[in-house]
N, C-alpha and C. Protein backbone atom coordinates (compact mmCIF):
# COMPACT_ATOMS: atom_id res chain seq x y z
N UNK A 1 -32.90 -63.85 -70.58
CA UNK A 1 -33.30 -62.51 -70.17
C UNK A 1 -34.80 -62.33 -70.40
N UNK A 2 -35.48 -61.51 -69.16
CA UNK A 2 -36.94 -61.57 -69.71
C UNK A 2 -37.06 -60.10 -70.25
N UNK A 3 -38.27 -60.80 -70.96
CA UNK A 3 -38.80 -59.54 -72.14
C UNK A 3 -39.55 -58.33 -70.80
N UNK A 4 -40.24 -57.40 -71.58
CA UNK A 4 -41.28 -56.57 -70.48
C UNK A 4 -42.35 -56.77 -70.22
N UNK A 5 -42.48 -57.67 -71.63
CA UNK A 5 -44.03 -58.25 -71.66
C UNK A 5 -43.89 -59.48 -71.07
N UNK A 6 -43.08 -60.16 -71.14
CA UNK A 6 -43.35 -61.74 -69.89
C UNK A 6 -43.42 -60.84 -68.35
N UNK A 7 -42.30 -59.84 -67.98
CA UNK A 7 -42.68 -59.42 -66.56
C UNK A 7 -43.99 -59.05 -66.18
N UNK A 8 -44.82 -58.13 -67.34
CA UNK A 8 -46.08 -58.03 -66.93
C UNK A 8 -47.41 -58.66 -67.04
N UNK A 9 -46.92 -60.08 -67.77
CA UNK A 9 -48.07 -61.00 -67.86
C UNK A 9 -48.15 -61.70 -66.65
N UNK A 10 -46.63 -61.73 -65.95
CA UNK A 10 -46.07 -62.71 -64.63
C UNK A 10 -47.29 -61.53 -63.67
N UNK A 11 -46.71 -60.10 -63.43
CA UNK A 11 -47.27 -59.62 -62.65
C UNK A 11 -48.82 -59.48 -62.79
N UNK A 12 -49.46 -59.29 -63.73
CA UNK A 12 -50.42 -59.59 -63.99
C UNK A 12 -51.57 -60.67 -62.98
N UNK A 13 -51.09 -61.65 -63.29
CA UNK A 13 -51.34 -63.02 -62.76
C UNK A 13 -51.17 -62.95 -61.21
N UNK A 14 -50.03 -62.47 -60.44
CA UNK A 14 -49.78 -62.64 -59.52
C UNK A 14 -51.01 -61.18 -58.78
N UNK A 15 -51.04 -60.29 -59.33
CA UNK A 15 -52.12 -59.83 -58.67
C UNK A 15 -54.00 -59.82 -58.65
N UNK A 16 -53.60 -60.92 -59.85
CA UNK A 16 -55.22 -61.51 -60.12
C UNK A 16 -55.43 -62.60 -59.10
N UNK A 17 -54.60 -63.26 -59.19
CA UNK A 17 -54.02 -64.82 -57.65
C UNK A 17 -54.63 -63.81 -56.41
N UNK A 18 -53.91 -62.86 -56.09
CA UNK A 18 -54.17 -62.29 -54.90
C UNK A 18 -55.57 -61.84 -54.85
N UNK A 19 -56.18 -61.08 -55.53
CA UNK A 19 -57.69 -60.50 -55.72
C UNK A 19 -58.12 -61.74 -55.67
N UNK A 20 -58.21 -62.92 -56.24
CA UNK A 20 -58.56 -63.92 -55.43
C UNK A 20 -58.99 -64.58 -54.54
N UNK A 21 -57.96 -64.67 -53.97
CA UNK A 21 -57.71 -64.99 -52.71
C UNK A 21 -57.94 -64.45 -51.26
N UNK A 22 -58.40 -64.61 -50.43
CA UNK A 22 -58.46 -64.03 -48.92
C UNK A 22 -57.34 -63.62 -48.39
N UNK A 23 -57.47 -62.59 -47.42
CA UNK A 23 -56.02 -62.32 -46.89
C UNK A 23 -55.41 -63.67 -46.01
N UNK A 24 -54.35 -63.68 -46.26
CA UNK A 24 -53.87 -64.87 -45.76
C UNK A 24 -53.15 -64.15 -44.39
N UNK A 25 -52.99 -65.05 -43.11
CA UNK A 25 -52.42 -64.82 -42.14
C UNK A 25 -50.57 -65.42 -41.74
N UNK A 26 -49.67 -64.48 -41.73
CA UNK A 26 -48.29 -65.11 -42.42
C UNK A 26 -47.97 -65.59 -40.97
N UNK A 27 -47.86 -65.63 -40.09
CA UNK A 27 -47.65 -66.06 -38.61
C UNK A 27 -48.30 -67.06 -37.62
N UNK A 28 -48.54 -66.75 -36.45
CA UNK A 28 -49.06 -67.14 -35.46
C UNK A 28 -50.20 -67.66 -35.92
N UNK A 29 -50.56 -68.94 -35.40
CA UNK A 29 -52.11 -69.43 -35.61
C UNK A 29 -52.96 -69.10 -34.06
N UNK A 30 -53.92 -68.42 -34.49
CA UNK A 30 -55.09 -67.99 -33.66
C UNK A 30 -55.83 -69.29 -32.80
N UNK A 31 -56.16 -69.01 -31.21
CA UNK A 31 -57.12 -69.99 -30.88
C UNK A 31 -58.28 -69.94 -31.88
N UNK A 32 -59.14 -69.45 -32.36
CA UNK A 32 -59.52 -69.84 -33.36
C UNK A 32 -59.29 -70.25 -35.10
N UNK A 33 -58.80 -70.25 -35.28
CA UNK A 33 -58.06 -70.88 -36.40
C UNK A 33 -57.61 -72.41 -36.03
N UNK A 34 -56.63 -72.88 -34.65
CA UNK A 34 -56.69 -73.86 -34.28
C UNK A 34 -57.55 -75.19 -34.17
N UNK A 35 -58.92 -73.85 -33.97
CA UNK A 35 -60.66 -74.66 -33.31
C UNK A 35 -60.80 -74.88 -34.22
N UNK A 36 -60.72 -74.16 -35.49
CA UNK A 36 -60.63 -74.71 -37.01
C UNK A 36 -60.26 -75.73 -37.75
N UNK A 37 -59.10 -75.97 -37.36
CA UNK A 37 -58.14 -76.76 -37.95
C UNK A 37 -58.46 -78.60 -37.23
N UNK A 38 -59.04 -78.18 -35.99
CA UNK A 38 -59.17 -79.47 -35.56
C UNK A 38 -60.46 -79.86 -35.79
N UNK A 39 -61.57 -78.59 -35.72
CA UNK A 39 -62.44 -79.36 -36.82
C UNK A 39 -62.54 -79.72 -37.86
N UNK A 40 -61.64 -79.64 -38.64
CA UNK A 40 -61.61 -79.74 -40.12
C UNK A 40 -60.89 -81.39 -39.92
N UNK A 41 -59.83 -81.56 -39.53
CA UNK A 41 -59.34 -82.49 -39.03
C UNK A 41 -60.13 -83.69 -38.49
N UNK A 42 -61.11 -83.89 -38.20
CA UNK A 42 -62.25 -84.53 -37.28
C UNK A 42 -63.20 -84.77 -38.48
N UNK A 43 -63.59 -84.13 -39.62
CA UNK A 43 -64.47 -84.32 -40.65
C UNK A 43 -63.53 -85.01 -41.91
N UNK A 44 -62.55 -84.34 -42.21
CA UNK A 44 -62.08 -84.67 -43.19
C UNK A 44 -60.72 -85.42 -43.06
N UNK A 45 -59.97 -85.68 -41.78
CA UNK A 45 -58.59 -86.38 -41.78
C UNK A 45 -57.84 -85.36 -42.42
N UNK A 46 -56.51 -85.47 -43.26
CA UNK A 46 -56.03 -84.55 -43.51
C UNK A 46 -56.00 -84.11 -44.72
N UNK A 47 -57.15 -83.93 -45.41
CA UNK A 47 -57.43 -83.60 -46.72
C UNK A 47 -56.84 -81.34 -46.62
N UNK A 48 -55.59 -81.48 -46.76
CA UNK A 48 -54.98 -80.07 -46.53
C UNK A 48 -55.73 -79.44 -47.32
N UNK A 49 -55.95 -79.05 -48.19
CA UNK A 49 -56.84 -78.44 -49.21
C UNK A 49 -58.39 -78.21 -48.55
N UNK A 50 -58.87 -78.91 -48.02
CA UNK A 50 -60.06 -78.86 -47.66
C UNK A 50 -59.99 -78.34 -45.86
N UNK A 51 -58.72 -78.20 -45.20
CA UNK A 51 -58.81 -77.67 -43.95
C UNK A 51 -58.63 -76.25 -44.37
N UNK A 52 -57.75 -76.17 -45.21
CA UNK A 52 -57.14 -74.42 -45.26
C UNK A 52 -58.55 -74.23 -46.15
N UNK A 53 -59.50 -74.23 -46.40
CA UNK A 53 -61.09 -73.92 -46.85
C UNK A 53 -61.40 -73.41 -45.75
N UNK A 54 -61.29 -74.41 -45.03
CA UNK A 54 -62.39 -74.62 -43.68
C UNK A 54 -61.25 -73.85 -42.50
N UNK A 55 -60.32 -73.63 -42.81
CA UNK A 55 -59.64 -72.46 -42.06
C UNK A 55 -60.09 -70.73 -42.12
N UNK A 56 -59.46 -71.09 -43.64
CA UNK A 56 -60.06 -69.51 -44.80
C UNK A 56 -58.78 -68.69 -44.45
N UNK A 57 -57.78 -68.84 -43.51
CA UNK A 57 -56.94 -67.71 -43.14
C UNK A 57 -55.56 -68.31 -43.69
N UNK A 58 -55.53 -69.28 -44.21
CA UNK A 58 -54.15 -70.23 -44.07
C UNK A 58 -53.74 -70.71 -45.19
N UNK A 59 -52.47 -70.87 -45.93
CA UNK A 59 -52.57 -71.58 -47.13
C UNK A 59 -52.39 -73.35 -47.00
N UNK A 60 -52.39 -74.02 -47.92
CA UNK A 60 -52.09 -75.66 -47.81
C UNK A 60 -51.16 -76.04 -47.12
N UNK A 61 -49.54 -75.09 -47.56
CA UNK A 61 -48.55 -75.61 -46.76
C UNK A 61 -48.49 -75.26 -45.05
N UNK A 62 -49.15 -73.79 -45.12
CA UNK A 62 -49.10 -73.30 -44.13
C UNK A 62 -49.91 -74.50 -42.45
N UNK A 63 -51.36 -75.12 -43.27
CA UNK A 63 -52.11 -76.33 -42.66
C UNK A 63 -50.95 -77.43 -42.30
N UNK A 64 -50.48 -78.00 -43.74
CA UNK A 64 -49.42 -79.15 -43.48
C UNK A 64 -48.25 -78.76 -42.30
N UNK A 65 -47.41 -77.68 -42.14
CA UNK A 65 -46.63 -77.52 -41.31
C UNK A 65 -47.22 -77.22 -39.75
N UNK A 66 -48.43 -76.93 -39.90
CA UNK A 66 -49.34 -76.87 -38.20
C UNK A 66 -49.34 -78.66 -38.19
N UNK A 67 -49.83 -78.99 -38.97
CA UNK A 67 -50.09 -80.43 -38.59
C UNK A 67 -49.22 -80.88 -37.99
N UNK A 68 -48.10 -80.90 -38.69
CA UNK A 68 -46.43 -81.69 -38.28
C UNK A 68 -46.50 -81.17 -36.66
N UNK A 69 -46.24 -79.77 -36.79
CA UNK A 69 -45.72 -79.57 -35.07
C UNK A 69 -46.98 -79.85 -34.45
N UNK A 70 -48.66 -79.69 -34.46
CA UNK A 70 -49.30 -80.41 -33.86
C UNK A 70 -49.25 -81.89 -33.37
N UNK A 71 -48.78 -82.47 -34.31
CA UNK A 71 -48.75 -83.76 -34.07
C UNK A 71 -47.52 -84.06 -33.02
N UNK A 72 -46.36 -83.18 -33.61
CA UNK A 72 -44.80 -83.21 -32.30
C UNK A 72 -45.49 -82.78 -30.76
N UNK A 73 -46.11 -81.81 -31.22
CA UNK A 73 -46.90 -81.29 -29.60
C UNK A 73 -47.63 -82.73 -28.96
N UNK A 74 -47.90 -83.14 -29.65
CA UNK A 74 -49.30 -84.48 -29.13
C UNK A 74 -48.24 -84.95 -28.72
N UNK A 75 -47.22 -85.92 -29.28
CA UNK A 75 -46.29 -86.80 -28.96
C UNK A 75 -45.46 -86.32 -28.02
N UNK A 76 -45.26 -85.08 -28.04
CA UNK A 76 -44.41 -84.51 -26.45
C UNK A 76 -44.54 -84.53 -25.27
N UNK A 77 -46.53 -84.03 -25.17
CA UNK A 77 -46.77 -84.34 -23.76
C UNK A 77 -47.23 -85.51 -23.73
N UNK A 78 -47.63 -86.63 -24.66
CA UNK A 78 -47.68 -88.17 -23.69
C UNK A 78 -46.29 -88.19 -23.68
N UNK A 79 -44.96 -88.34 -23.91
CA UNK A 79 -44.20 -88.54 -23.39
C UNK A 79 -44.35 -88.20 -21.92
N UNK A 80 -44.45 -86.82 -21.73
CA UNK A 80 -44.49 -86.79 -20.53
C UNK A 80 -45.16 -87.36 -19.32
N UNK A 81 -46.36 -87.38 -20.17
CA UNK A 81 -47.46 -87.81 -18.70
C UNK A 81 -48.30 -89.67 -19.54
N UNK A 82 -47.41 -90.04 -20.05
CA UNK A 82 -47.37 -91.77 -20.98
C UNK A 82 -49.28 -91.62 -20.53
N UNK A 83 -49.75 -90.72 -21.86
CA UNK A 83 -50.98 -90.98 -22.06
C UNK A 83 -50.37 -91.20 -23.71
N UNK A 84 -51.51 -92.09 -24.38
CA UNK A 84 -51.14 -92.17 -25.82
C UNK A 84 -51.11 -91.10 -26.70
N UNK A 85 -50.77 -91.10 -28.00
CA UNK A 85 -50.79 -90.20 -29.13
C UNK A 85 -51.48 -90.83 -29.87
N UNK A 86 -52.31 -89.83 -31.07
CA UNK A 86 -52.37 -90.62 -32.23
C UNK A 86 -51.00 -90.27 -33.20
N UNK A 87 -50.64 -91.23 -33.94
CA UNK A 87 -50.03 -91.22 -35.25
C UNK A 87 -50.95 -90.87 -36.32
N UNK A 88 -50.72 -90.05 -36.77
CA UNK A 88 -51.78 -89.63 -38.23
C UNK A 88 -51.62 -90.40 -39.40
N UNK A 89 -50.48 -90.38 -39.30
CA UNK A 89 -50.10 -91.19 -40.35
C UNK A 89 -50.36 -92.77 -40.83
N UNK A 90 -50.23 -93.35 -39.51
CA UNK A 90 -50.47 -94.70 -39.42
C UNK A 90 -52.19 -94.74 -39.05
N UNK A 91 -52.82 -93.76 -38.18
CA UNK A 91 -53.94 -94.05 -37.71
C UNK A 91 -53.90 -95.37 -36.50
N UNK A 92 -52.69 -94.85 -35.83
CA UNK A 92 -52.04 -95.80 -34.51
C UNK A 92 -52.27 -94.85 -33.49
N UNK A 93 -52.42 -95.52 -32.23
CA UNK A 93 -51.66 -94.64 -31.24
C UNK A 93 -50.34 -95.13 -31.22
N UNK A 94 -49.58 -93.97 -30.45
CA UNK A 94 -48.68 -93.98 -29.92
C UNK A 94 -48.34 -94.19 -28.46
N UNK A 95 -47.73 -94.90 -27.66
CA UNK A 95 -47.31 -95.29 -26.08
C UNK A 95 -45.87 -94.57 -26.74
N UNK A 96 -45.45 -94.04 -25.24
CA UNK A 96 -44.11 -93.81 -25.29
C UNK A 96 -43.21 -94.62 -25.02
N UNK A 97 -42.20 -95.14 -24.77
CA UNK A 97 -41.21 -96.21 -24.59
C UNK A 97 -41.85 -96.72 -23.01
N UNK A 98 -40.99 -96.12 -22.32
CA UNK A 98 -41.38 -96.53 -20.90
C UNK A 98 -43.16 -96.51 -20.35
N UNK A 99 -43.74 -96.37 -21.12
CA UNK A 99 -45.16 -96.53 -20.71
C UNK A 99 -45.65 -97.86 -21.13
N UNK A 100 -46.44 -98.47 -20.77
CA UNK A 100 -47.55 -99.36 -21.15
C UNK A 100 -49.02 -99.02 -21.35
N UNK A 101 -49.29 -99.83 -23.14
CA UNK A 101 -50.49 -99.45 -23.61
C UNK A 101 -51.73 -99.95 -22.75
């Protein structure tokens, strides 16, 4: 059971975190924020910590989970039109099955 004084040392903290911090954006990523993200991406690879800086609107996880579906987006349309992907991960491209590199 918590005491009153752990609840308000907790709350405490959690609104010093926030005064902190920039307003964060809980949704939709902005064409700019995007332009962001891929510059940050282009300087630093995926140092998450250092894009959501260079975002300013976004938290770490919030960067890591754009990445993922960015990267599904990349790999979707070469499927479609068998232009390559990069793999981030590997620092590969990607060909889709039926295409040639």
């Amino acid at each position: 059971m918590q005491t009153r004084q752990t609840r308000q040392t907790r709350q405490r903290a959690k609104q010093a975190a926030q005064a902190v911090q920039p307003e964060r954006s809980q949704r939709h990523w902005t064409p700019e924020e995007h332009q962001r993200f891929l510059e940050a991406v282009q300087r630093w690879g995926y140092d998450f910590k250092r894009i959501a800086e260079h975002v300013g609107t976004k938290t770490i996880k919030q960067v890591y989970t754009h990445k993922q579906k960015h990267l599904l987006r990349e790999r979707r349309l070469a499927d479609d039109s068998c232009e390559p992907a990069i793999d981030w991960h590997t620092v590969q491209l990607y060909f889709p099955n039926d295409c040639e590199p």
